[in-house]
N, C-alpha and C. Protein backbone atom coordinates (compact mmCIF):
# COMPACT_ATOMS: atom_id res chain seq x y z
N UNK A 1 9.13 13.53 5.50
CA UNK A 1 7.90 13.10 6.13
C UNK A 1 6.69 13.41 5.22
N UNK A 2 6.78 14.66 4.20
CA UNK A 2 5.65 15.12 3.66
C UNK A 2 5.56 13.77 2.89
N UNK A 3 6.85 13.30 2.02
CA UNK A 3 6.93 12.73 0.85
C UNK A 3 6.02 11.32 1.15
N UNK A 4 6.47 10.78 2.40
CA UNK A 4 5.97 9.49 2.69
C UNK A 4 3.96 9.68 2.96
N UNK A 5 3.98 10.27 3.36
CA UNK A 5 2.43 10.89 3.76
C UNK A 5 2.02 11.13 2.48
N UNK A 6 2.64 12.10 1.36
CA UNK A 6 1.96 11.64 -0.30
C UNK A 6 1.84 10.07 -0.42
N UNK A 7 2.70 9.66 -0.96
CA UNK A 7 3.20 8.73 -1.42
C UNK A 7 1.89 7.18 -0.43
N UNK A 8 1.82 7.78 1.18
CA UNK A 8 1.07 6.75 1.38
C UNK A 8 -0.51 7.23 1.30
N UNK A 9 -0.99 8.39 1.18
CA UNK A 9 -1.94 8.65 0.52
C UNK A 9 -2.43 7.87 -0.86
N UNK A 10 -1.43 8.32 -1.92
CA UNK A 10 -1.44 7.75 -3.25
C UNK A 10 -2.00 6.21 -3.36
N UNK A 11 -0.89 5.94 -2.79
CA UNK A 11 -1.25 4.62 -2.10
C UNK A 11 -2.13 4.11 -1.90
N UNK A 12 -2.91 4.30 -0.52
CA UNK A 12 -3.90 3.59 0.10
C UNK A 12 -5.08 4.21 -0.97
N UNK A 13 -5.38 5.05 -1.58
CA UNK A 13 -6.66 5.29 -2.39
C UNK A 13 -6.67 4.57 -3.55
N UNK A 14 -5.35 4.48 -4.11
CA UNK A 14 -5.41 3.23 -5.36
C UNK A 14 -5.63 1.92 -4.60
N UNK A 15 -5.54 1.90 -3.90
CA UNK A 15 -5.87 0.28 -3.25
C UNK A 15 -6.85 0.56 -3.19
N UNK A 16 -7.64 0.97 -2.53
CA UNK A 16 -9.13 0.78 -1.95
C UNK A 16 -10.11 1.03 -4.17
N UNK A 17 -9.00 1.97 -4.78
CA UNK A 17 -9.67 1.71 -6.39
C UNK A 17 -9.75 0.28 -6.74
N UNK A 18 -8.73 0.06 -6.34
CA UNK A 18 -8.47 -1.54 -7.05
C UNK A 18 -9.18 -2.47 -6.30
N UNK A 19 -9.38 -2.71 -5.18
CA UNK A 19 -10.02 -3.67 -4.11
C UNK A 19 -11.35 -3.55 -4.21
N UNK A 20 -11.63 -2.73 -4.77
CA UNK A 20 -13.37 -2.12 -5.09
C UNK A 20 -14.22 -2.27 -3.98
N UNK A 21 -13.28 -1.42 -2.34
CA UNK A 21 -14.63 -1.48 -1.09
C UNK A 21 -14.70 -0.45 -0.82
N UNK A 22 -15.30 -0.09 0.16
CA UNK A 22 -15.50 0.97 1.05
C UNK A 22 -14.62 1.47 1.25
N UNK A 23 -14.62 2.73 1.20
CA UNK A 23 -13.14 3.65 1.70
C UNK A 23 -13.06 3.57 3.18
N UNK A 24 -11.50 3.68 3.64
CA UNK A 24 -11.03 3.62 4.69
C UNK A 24 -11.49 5.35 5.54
N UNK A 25 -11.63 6.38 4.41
CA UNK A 25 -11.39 7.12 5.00
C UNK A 25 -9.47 7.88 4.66
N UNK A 26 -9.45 9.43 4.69
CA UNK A 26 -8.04 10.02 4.58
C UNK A 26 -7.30 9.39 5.34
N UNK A 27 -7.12 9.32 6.29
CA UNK A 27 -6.22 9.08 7.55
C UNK A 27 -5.84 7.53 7.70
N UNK A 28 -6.72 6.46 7.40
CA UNK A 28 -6.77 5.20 7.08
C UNK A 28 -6.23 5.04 6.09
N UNK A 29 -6.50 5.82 5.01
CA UNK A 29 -5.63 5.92 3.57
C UNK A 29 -4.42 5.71 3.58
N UNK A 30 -4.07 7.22 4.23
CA UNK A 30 -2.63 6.69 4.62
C UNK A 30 -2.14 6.32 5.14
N UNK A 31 -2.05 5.85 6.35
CA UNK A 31 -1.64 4.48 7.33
C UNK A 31 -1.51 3.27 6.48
N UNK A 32 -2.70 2.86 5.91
CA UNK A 32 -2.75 1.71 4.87
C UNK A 32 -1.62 1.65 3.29
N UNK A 33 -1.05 3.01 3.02
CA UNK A 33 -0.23 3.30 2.17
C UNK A 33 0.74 3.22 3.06
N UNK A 34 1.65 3.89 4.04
CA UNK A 34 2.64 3.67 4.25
C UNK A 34 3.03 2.17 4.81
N UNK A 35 1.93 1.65 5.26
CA UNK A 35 2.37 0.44 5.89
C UNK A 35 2.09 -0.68 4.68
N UNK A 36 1.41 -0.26 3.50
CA UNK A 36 1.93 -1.08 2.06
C UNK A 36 2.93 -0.88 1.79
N UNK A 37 3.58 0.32 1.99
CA UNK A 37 5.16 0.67 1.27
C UNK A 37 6.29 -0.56 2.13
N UNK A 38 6.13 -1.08 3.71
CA UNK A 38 6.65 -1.59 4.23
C UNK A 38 6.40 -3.15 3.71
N UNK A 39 5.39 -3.42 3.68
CA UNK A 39 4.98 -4.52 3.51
C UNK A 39 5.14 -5.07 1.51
N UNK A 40 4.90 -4.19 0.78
CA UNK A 40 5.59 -4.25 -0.56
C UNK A 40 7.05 -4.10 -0.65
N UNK A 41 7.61 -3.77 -0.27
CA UNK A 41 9.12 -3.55 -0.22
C UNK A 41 9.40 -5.14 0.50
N UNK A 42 9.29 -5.77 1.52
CA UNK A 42 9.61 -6.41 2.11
C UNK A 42 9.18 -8.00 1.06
N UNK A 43 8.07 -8.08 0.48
CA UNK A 43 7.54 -9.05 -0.62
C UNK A 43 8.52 -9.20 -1.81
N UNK A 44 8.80 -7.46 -2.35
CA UNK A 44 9.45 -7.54 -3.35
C UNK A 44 10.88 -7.80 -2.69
N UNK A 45 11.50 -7.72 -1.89
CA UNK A 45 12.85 -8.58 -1.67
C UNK A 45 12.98 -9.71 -1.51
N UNK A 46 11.95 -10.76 -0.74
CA UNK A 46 11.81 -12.34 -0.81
C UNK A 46 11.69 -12.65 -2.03
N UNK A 47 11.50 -11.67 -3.39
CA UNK A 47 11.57 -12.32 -4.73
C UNK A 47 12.92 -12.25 -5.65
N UNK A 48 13.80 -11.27 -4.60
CA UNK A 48 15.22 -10.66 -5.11
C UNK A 48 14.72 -9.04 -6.19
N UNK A 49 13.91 -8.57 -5.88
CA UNK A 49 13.34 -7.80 -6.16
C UNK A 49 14.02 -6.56 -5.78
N UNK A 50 14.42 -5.70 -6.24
CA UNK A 50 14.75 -4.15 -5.44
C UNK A 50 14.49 -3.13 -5.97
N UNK A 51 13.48 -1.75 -5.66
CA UNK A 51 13.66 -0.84 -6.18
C UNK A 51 14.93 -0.09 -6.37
N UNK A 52 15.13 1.18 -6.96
CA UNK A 52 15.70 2.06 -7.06
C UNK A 52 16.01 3.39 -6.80
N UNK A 53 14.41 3.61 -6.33
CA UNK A 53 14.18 4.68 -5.45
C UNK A 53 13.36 5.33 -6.75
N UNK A 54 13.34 6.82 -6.17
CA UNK A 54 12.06 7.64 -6.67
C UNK A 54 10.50 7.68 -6.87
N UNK A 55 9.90 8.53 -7.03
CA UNK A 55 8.66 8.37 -6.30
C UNK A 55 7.38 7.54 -7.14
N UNK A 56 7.49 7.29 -8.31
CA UNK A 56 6.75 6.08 -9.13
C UNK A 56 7.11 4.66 -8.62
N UNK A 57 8.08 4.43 -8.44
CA UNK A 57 8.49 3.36 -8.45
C UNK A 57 8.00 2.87 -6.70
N UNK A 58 8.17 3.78 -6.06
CA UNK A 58 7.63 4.15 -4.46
C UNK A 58 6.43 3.74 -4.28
N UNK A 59 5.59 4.46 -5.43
CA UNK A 59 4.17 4.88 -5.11
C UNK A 59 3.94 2.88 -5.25
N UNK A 60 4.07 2.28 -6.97
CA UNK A 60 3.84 1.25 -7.26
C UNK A 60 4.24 0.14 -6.00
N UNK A 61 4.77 0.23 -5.33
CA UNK A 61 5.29 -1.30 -4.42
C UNK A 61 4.49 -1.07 -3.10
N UNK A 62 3.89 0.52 -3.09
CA UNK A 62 2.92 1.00 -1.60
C UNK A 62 1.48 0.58 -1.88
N UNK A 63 1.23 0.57 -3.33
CA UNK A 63 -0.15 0.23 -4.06
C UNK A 63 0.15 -1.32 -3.76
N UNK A 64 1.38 -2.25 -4.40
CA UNK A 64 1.22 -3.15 -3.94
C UNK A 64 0.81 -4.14 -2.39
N UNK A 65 2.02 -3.46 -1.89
CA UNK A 65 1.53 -3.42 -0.03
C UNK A 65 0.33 -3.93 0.52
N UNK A 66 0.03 -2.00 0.11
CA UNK A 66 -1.71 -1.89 0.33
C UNK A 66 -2.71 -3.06 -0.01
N UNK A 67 -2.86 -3.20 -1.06
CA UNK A 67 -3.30 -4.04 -2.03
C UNK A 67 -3.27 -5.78 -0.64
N UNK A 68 -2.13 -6.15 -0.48
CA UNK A 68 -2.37 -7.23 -0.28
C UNK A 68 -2.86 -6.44 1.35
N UNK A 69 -2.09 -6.24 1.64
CA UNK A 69 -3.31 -5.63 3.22
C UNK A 69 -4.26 -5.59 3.08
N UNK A 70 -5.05 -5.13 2.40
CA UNK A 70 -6.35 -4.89 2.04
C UNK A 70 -7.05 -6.29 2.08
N UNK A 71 -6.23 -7.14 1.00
CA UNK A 71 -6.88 -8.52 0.87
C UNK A 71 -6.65 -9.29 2.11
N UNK A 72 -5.63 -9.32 2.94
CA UNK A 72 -5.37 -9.88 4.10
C UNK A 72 -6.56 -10.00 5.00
N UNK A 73 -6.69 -8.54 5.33
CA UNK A 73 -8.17 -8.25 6.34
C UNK A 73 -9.28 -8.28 6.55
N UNK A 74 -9.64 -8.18 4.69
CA UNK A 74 -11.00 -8.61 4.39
C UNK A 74 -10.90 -10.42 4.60
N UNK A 75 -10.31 -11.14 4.28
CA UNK A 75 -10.14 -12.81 4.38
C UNK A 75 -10.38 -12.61 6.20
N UNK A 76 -9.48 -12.25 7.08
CA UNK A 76 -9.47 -12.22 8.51
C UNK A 76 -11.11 -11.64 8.80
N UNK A 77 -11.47 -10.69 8.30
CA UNK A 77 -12.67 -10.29 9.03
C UNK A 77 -13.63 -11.96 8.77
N UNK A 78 -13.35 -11.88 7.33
CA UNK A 78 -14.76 -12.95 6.78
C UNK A 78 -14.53 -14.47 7.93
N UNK A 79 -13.23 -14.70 8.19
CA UNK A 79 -13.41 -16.00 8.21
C UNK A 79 -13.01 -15.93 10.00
């Protein structure tokens, strides 16, 4: 449980680096990281994609996730 709570930490703050907005906030952080880890994992298999496990490889597909969550919501708020 700790690992996923890093990992979606890591996560959701490199997204919000990369997306260049307003922070969510800790707790948003990670919600938004673990539920990138779901949502990147699930992208990278519709491409035949699979990790391998361990925690770089983890962190990268939760940044991805995030990342498009991020872009998802901002499009939904705007439009």
């Amino acid at each position: 449980m700790i690992y996923t709570i890093v990992v979606g930490l890591v996560a959701g703050w490199a997204a919000g680096k990369i997306m260049k907005g307003s922070g969510y906030g800790v707790l948003m952080d990670i919600l938004l990281g673990i539920a990138g880890g779901l949502v990147g994992g699930l992208v990278l298999r519709l491409f035949g994609f699979y990790t391998t496990g361990g925690l770089l490889p983890t962190i990268l597909v939760a940044i991805l996730g995030a990342v498009l969550l991020v872009a998802i919501a901002r499009k939904l708020k705007k439009g």
